[in-house]
N, C-alpha and C. Protein backbone atom coordinates (compact mmCIF):
# COMPACT_ATOMS: atom_id res chain seq x y z
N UNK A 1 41.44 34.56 -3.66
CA UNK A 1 42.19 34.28 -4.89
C UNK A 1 41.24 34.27 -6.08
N UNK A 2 41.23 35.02 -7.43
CA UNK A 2 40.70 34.86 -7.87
C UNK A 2 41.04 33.58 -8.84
N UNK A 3 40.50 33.12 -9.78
CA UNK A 3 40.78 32.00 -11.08
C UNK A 3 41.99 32.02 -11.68
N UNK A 4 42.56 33.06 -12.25
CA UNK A 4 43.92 32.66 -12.83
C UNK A 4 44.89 32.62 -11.69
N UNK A 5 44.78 33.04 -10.79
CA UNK A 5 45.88 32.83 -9.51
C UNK A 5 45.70 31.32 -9.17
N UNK A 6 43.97 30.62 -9.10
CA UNK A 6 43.95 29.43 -8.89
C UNK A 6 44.98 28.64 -9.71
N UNK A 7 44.72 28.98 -11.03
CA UNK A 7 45.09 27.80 -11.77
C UNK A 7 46.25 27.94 -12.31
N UNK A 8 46.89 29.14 -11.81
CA UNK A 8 48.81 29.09 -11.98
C UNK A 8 49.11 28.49 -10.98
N UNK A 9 48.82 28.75 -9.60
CA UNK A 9 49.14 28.07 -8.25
C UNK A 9 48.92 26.42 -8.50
N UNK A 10 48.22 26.22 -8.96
CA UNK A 10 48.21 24.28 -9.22
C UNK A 10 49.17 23.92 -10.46
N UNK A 11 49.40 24.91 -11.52
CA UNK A 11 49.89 24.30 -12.53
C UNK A 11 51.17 24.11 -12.41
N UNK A 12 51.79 25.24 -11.14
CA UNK A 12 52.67 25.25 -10.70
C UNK A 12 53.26 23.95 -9.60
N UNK A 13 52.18 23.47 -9.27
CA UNK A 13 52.01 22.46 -8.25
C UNK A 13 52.53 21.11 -8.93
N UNK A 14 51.64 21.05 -10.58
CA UNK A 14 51.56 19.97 -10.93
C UNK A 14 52.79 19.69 -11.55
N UNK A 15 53.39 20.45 -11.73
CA UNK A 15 54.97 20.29 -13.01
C UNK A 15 55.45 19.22 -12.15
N UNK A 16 56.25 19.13 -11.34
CA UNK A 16 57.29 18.25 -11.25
C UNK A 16 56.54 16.80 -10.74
N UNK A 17 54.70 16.86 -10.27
CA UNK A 17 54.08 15.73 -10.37
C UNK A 17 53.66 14.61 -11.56
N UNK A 18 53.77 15.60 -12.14
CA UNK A 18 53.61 15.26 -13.86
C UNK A 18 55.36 14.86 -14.65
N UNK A 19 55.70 15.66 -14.54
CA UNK A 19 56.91 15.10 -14.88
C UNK A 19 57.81 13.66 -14.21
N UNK A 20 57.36 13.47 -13.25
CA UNK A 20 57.44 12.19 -11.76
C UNK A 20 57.00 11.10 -12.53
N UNK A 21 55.62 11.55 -13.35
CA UNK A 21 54.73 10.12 -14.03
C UNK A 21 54.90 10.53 -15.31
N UNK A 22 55.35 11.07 -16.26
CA UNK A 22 56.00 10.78 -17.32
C UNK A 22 54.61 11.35 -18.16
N UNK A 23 54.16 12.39 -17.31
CA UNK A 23 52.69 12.93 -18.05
C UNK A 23 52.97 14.34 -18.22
N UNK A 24 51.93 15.08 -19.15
CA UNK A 24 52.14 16.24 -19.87
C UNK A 24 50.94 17.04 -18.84
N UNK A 25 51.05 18.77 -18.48
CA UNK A 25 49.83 19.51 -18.31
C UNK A 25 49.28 19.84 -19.67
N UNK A 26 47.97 19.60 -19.76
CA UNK A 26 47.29 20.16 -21.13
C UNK A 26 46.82 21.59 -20.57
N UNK A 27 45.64 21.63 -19.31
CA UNK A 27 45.13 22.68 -18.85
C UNK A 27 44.40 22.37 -17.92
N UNK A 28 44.26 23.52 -17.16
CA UNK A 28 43.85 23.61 -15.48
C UNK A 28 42.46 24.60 -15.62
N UNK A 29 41.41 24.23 -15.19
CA UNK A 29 40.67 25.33 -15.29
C UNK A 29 39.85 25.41 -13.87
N UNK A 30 39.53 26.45 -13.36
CA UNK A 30 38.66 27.02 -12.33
C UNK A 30 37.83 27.35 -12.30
N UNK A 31 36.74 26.32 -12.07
CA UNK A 31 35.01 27.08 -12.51
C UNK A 31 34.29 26.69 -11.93
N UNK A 32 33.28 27.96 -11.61
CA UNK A 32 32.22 28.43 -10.55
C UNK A 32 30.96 28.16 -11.04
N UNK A 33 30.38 27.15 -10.57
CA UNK A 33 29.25 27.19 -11.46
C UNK A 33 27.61 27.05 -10.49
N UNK A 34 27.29 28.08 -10.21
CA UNK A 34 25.77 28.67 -9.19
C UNK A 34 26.82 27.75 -7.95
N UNK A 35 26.53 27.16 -6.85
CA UNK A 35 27.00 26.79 -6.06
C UNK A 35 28.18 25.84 -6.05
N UNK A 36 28.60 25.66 -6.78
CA UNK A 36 29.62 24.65 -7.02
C UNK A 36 30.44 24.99 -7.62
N UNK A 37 32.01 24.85 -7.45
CA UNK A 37 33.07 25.38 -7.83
C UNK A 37 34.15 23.36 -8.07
N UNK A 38 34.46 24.09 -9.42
CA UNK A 38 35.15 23.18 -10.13
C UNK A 38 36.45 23.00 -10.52
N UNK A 39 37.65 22.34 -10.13
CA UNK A 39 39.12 22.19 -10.45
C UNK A 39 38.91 21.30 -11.44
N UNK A 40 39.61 21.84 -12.60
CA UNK A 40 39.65 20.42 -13.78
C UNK A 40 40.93 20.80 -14.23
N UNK A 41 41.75 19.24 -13.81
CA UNK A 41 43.18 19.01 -14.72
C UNK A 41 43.35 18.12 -15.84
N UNK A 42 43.61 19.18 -17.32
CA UNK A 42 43.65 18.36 -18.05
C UNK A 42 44.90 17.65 -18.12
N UNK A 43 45.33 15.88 -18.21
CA UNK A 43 46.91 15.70 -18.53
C UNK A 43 46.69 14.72 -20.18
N UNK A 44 47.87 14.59 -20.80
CA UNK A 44 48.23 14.13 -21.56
C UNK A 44 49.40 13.72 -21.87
N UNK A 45 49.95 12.51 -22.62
CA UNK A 45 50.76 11.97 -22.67
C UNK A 45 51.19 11.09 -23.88
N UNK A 46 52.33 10.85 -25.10
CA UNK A 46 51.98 10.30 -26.32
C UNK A 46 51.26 9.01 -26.07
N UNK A 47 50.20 8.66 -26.91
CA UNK A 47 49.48 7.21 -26.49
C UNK A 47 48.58 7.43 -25.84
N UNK A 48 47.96 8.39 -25.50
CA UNK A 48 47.28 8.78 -25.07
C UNK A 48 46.99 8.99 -23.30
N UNK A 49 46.05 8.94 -22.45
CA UNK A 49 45.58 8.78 -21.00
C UNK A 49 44.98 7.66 -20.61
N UNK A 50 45.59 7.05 -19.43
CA UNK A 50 44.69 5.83 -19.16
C UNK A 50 43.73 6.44 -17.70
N UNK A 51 43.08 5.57 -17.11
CA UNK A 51 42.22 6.32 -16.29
C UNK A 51 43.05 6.04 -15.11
N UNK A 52 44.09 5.48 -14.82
CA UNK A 52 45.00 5.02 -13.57
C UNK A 52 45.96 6.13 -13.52
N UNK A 53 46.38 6.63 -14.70
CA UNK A 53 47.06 8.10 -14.47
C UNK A 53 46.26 9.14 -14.06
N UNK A 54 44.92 9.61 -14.71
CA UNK A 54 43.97 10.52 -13.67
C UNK A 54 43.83 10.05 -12.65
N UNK A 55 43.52 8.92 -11.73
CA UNK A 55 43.71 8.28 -10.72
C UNK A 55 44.98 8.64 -9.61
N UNK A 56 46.04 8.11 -9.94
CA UNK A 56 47.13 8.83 -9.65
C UNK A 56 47.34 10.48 -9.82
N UNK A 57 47.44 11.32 -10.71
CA UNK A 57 47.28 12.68 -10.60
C UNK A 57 46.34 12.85 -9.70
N UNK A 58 44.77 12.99 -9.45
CA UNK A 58 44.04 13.28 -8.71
C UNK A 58 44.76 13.05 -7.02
N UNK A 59 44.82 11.94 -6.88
CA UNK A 59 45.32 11.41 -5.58
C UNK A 59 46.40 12.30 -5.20
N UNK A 60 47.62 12.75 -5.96
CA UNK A 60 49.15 13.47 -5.93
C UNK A 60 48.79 14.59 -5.62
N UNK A 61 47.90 15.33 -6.16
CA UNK A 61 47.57 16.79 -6.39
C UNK A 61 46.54 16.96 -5.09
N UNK A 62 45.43 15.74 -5.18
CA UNK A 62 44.43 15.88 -4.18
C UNK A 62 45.37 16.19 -2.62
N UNK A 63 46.00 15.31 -2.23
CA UNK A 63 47.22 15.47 -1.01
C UNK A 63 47.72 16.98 -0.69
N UNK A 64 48.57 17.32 -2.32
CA UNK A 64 48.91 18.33 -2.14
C UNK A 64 48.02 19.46 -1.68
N UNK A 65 47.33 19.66 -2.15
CA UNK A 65 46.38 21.19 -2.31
C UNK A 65 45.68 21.04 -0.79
N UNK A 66 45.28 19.70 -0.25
CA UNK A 66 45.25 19.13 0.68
C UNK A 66 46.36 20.25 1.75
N UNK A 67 47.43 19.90 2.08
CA UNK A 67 48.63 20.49 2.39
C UNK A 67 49.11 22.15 2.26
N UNK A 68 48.61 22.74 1.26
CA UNK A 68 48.58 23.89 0.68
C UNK A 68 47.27 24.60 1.46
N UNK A 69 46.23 24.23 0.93
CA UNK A 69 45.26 24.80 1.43
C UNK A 69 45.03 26.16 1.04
N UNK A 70 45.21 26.47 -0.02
CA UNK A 70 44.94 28.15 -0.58
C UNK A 70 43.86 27.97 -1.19
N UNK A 71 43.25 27.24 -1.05
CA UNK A 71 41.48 27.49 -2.01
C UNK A 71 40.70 27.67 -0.73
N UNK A 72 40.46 28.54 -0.80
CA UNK A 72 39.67 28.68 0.38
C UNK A 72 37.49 28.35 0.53
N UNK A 73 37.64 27.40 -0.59
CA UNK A 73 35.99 27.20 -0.73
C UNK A 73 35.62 25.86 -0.83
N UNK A 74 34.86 24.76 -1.17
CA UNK A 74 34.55 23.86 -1.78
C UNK A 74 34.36 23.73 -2.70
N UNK A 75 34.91 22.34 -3.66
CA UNK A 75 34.69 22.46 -4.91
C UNK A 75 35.38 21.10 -5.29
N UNK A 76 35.08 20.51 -6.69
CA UNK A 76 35.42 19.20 -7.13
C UNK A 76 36.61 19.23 -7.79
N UNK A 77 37.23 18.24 -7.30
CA UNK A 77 38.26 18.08 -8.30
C UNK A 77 38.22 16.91 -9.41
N UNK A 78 38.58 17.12 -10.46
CA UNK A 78 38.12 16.12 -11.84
C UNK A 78 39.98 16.25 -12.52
N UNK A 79 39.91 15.38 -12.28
CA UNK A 79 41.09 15.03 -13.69
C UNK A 79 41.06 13.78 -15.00
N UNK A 80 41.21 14.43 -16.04
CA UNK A 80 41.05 14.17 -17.39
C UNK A 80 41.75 14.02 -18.72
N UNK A 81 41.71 13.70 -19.76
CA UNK A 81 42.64 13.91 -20.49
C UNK A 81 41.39 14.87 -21.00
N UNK A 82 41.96 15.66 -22.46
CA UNK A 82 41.54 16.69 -23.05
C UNK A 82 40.56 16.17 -24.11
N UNK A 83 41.13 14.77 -23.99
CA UNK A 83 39.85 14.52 -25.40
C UNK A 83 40.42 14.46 -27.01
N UNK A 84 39.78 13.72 -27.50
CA UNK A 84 40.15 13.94 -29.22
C UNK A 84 39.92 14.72 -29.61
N UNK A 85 39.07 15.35 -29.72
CA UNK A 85 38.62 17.20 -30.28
C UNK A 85 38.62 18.25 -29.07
N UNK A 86 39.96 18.16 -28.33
CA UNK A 86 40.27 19.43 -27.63
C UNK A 86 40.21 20.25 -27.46
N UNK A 87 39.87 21.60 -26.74
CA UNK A 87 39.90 22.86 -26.97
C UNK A 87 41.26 23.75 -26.96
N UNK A 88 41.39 24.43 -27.78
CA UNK A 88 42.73 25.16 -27.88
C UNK A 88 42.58 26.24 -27.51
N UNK A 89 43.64 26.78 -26.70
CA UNK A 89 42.99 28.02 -25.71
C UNK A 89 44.37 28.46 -25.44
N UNK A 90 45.51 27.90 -25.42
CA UNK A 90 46.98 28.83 -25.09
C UNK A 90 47.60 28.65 -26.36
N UNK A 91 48.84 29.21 -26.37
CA UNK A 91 49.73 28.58 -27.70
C UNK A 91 50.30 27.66 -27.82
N UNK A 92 50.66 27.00 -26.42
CA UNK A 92 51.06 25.70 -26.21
C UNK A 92 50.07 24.75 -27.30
N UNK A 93 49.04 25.24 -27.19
CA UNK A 93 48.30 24.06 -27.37
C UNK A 93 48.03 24.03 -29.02
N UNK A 94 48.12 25.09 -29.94
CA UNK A 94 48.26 25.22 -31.03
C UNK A 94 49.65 24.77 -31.89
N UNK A 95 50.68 25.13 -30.79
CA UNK A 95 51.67 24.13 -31.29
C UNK A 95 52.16 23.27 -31.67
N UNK A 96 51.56 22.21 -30.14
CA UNK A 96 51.12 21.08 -30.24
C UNK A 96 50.27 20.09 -31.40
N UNK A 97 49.61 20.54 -31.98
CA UNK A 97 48.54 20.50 -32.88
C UNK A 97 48.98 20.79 -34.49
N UNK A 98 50.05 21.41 -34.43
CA UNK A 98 50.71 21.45 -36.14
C UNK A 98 50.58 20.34 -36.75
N UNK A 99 49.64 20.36 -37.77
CA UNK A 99 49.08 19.04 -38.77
C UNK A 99 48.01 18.36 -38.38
N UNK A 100 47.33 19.20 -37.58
CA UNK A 100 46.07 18.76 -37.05
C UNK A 100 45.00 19.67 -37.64
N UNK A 101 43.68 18.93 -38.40
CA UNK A 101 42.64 19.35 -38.55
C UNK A 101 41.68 20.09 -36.95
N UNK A 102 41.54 21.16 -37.51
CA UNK A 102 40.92 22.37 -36.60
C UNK A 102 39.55 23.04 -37.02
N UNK A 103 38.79 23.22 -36.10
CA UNK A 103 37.78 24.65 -36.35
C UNK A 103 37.85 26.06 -35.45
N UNK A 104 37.77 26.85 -36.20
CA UNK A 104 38.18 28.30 -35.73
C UNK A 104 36.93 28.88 -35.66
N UNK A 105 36.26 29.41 -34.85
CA UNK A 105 35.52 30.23 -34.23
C UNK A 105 35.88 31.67 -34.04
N UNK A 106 35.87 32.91 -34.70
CA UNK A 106 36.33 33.67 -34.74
C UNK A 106 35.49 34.82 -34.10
N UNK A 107 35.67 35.83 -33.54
CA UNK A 107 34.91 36.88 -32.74
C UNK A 107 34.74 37.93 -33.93
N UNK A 108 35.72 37.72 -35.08
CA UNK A 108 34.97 39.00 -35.96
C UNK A 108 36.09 38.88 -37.30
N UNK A 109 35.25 38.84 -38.22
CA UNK A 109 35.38 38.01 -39.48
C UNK A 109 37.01 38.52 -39.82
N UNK A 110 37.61 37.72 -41.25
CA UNK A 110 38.85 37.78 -41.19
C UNK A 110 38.97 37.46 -42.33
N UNK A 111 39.48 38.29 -43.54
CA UNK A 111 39.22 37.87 -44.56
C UNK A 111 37.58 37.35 -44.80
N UNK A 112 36.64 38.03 -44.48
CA UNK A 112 35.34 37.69 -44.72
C UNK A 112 34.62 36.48 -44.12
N UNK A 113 35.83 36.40 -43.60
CA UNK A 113 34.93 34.54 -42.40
C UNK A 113 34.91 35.12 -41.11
N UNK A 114 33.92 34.49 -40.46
CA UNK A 114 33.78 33.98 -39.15
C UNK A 114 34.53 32.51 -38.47
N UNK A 115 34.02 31.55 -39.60
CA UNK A 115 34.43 30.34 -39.19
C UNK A 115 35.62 29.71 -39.97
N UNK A 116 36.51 29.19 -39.51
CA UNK A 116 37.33 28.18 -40.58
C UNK A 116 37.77 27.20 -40.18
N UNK A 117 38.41 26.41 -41.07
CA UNK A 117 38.06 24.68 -40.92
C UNK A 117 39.43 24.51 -41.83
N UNK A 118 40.63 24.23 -41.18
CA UNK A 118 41.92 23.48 -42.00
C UNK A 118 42.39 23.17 -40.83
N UNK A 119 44.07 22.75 -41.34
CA UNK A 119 44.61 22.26 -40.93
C UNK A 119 45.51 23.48 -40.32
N UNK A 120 46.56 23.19 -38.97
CA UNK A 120 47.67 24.12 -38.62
C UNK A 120 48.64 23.44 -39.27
N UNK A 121 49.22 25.02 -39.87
CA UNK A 121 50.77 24.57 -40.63
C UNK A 121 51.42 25.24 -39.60
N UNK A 122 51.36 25.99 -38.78
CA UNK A 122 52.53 27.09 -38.12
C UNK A 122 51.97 27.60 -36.98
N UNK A 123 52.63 28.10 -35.88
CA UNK A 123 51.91 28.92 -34.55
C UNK A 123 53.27 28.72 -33.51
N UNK A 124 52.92 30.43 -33.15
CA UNK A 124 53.92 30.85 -32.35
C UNK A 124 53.30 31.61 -31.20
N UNK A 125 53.88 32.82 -30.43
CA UNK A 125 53.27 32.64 -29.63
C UNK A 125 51.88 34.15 -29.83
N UNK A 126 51.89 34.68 -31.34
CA UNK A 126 51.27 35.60 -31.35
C UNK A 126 49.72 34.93 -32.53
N UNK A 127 50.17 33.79 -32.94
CA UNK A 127 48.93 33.31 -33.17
C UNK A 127 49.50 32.41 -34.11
N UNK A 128 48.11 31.72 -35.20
CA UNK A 128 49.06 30.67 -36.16
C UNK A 128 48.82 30.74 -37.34
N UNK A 129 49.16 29.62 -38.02
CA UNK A 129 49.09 29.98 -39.68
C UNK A 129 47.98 28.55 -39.62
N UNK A 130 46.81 28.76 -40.85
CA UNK A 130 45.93 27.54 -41.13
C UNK A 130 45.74 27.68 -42.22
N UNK A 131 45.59 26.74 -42.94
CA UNK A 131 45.64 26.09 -44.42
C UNK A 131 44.45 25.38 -44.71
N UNK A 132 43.43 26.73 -45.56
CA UNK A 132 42.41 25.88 -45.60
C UNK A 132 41.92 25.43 -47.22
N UNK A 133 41.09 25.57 -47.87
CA UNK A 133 41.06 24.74 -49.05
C UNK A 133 41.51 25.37 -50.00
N UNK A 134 41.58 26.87 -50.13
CA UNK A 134 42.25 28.01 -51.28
C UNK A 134 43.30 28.52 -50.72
N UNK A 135 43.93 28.79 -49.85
CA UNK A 135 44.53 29.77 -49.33
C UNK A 135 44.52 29.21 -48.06
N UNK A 136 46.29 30.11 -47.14
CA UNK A 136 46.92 30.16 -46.18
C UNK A 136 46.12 31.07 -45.32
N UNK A 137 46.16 31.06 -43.77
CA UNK A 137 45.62 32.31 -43.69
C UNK A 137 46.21 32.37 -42.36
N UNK A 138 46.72 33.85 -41.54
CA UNK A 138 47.72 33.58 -40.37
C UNK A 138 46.71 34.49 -39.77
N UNK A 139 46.24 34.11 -38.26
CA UNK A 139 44.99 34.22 -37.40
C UNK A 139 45.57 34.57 -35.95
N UNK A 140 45.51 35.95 -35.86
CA UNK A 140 46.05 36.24 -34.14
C UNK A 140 45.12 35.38 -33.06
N UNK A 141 45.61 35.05 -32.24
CA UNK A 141 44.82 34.19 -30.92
C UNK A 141 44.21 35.45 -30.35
N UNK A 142 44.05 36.52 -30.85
CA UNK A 142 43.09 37.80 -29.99
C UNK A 142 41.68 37.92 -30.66
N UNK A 143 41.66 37.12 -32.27
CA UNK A 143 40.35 36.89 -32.80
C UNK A 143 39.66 35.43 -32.57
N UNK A 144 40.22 34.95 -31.58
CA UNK A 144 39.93 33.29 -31.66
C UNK A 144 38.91 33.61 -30.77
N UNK A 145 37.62 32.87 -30.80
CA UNK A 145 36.47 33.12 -30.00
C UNK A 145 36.68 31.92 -28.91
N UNK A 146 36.75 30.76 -29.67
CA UNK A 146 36.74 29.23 -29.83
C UNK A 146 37.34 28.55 -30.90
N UNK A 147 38.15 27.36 -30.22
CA UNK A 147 39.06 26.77 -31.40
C UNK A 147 39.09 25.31 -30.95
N UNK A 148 38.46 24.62 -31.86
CA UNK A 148 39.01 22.74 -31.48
C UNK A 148 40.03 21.41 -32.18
N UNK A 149 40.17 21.03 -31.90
CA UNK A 149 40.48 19.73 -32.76
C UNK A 149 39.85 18.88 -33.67
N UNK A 150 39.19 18.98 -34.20
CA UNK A 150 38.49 17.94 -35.34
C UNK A 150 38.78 16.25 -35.42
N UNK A 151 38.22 15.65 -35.43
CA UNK A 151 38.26 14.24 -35.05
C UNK A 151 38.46 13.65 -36.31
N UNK A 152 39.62 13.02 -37.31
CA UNK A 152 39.44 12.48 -38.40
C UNK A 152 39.86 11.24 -38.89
């Protein structure tokens, strides 16, 4: 299996575990790193994550995949919330984030930037709109290099 098969196959796993505990999927990621291979579930929930809900998720999911058995390697499992300065990486997650201070990391300038720094007014599923100190500016998710949350 490669990585995105991993981490649809769990995210798929996790919906109705998450929905059970009244928790959100943020993101699932699959990573290989020199000998060690890594499951990380991000969850979230309004009010944030306590560490007894990663606790619980880990344990729910740990069972399951347990049961499943389609990973066929060793590797850790970590569950987490995403953090105050998150990484934004689907559109879900830009959505989410409308009226949230952001930094944009861009793969190749845009309007003469590389980097930008506002707020999201808008985002759908072909990219979003950000509002930075002169001007609007609407940014496909195919130039996003890297994108976070800003802590304010």
């Amino acid at each position: 299996m490669n990585r995105l098969e991993i981490e649809e196959r769990v995210e798929k796993l996790l919906e109705p575990i998450l929905r059970e505990l009244g928790l959100q999927l943020y993101d699932v990621e699959w990573l290989s790193s020199g000998r060690h291979n890594y499951l990380r579930i991000f969850i979230d929930k309004p009010g944030g994550v306590t560490i007894r809900d990663c606790e619980r998720v880990s344990q729910e999911i740990g069972d399951i995949l347990d049961v499943e058995d389609f990973i066929h390697v060793s590797y850790y499992l970590e569950v987490s919330s995403p953090g105050l300065t998150r990484e934004l990486k689907k559109p879900r997650h830009y959505v989410k984030s409308i009226g949230e201070l952001v930094k944009v990391i861009l793969k190749e300038p845009l309007s003469g930037r590389t980097e930008l720094e506002g707020i999201i007014k808008d985002a759908d599923e072909d990219g979003f709109l950000i509002s930075l100190e002169e001007v609007d500016e609407w940014v496909p998710y195919e130039l996003v290099a890297r994108a976070k949350l800003l802590f304010r």
